[in-house]
C-alpha atoms as a PDB file:
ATOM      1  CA  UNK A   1     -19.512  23.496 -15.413  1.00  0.00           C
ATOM      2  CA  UNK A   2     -21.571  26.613 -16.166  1.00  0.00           C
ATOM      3  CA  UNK A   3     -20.198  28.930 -13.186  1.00  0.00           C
ATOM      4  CA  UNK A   4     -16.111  27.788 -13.813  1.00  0.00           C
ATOM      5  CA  UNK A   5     -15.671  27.872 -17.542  1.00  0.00           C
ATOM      6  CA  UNK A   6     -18.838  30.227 -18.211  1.00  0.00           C
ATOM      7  CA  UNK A   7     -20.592  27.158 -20.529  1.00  0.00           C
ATOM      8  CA  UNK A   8     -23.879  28.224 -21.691  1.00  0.00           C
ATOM      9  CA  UNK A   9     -26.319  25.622 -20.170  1.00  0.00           C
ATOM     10  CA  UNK A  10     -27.700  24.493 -24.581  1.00  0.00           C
ATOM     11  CA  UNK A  11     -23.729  23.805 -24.592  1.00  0.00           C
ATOM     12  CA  UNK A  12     -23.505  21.105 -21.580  1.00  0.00           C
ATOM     13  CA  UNK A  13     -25.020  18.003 -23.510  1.00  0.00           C
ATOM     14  CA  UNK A  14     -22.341  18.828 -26.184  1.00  0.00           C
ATOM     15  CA  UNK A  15     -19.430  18.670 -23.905  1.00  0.00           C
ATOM     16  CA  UNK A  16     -20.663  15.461 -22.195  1.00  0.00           C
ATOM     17  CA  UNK A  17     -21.123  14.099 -25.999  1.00  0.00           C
ATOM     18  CA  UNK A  18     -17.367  15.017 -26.032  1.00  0.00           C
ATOM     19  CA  UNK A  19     -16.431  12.963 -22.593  1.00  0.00           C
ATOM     20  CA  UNK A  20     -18.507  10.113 -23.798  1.00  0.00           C
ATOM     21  CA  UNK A  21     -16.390   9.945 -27.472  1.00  0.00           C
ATOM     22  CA  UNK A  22     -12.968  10.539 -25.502  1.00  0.00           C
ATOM     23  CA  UNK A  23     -13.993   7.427 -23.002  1.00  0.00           C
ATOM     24  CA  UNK A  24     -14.393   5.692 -25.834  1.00  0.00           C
ATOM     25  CA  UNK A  25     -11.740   6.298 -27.903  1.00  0.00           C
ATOM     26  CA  UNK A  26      -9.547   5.849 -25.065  1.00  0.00           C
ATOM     27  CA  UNK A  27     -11.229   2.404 -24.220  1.00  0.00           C
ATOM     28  CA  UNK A  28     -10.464   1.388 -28.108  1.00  0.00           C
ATOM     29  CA  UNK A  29      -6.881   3.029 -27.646  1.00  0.00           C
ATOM     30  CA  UNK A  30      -6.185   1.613 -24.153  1.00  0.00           C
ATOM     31  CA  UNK A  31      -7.416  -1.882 -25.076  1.00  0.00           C
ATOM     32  CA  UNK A  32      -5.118  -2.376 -28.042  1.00  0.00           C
ATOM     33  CA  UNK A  33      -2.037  -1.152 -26.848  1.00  0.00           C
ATOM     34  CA  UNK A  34      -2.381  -2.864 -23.592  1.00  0.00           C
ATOM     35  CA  UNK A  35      -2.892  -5.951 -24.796  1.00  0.00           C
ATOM     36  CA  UNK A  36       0.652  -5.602 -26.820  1.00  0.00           C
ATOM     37  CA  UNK A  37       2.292  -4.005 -23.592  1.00  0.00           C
ATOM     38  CA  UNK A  38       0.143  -2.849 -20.621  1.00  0.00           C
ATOM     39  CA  UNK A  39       2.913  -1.201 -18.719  1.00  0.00           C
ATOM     40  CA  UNK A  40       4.092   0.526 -21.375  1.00  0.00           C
ATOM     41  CA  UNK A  41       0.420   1.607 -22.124  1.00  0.00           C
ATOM     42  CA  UNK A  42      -0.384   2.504 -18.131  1.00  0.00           C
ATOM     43  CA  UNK A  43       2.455   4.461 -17.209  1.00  0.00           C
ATOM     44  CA  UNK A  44       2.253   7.647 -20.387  1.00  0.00           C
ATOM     45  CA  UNK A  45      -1.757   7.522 -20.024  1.00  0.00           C
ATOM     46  CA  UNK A  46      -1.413   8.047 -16.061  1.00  0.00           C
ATOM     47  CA  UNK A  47       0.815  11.160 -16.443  1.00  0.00           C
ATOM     48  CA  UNK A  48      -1.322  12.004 -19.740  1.00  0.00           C
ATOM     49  CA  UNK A  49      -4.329  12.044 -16.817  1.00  0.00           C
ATOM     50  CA  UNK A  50      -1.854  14.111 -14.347  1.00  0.00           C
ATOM     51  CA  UNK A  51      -0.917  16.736 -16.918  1.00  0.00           C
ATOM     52  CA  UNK A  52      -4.585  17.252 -18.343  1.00  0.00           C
ATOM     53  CA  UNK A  53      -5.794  17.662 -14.944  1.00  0.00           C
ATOM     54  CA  UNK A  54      -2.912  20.309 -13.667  1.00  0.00           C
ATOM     55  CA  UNK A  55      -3.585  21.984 -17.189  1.00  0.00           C
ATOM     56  CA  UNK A  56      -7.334  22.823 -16.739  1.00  0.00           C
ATOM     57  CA  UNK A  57      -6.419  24.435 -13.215  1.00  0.00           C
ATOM     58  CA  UNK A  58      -5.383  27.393 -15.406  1.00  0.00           C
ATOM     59  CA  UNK A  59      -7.624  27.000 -18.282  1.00  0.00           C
ATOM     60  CA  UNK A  60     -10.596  25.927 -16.859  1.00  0.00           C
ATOM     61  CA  UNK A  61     -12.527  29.627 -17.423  1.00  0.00           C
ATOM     62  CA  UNK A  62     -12.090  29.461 -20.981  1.00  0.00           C
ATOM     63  CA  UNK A  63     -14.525  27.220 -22.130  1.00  0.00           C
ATOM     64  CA  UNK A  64     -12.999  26.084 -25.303  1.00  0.00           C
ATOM     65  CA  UNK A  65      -9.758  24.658 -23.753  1.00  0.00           C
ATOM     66  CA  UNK A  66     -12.229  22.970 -20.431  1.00  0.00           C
ATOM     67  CA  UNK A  67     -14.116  21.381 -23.492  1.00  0.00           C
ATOM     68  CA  UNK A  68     -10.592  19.726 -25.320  1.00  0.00           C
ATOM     69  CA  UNK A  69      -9.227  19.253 -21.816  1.00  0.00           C
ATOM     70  CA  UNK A  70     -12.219  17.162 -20.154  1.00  0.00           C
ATOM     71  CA  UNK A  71     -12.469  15.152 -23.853  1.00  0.00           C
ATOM     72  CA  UNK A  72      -7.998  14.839 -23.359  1.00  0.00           C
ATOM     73  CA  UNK A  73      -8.933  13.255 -19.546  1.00  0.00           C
ATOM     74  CA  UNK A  74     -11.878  10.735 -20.335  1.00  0.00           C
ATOM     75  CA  UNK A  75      -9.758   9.700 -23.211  1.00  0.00           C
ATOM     76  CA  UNK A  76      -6.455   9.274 -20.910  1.00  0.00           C
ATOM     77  CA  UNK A  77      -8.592   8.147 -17.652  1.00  0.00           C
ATOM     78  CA  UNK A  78     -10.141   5.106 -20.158  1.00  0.00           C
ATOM     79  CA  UNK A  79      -6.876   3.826 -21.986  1.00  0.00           C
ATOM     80  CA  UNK A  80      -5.617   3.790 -17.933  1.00  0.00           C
ATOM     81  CA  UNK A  81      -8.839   1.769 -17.029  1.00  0.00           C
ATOM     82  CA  UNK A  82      -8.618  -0.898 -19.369  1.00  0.00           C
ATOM     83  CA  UNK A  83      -4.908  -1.506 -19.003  1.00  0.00           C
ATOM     84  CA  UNK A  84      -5.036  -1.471 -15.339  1.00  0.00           C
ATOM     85  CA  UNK A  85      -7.575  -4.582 -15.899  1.00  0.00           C
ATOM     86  CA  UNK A  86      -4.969  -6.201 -18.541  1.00  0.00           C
ATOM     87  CA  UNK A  87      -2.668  -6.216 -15.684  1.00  0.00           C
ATOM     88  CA  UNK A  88      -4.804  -7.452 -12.613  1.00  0.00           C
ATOM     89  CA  UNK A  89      -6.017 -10.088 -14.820  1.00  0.00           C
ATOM     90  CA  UNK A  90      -2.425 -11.427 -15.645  1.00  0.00           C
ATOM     91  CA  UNK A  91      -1.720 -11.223 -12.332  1.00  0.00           C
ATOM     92  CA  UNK A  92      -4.165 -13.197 -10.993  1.00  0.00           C
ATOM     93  CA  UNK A  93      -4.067 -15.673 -13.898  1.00  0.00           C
ATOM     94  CA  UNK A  94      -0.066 -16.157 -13.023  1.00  0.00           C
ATOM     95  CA  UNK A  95      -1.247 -17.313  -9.301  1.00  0.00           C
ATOM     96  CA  UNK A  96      -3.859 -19.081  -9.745  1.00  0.00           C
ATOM     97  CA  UNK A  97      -3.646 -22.850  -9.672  1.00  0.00           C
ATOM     98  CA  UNK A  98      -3.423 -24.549 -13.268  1.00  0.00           C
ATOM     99  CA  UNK A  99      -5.714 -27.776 -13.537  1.00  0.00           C
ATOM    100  CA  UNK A 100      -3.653 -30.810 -14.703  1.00  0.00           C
ATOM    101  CA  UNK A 101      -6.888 -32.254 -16.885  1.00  0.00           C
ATOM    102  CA  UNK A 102     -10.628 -31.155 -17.223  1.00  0.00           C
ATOM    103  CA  UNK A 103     -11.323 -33.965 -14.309  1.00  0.00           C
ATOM    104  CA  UNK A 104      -9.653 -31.541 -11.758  1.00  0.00           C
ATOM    105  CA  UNK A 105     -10.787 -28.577 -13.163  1.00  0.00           C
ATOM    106  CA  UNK A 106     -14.488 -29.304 -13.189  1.00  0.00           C
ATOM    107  CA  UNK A 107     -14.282 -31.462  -9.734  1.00  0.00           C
ATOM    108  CA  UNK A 108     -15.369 -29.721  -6.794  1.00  0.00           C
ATOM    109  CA  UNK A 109     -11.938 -29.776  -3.912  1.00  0.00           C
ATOM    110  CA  UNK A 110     -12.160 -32.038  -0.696  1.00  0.00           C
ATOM    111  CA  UNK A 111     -11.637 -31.173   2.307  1.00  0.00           C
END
């Protein structure tokens, strides 16, 4: 980070301070629209990811646009996390096996 974008090494704390707020905001972002509609939540943050990433390929020596452009990812790359885990889950709830009363679901199977 110091020998691409020229960051001054006092300066690196600050711009992990900024990937840790735009993991989080994305985590708070992510988990509220994916729980309305996850697809519609996984498919703009993926090619938000895509873009930020073929956009600090360029700008990645000037150190104010790496800084916005690494807080742009961890907030994209988080909203994708937690919707891709929306989805799994619904998945595997949708095959799993539904208990008919809390006697089969507690029981142990035979075989």
């Amino acid at each position: 980070m110091r020998r691409g974008p020229g960051i001054p090494a006092d300066a690196v704390p600050l711009v992990l301070v900024a990937f840790g707020a735009g993991a989080l905001g994305g985590t708070a972002i992510g988990g509220r629209l994916s729980d309305r509609r996850p697809m519609a939540t996984t498919i703009p943050a993926a090619a938000t990811t895509t873009l930020v990433l073929l956009a600090l390929i360029p700008l990645s020596t000037a150190p104010a646009a790496a800084v916005v452009l690494i807080f742009l990812m961890a907030l994209a790359v988080a909203a994708r996390r937690g919707t891709t885990r929306v989805i799994a889950h619904g998945a595997a709830e949708a095959r799993a096996p539904v208990p008919r009363d809390v006697d089969e679901a507690t029981s142990t199977p035979r075989r």
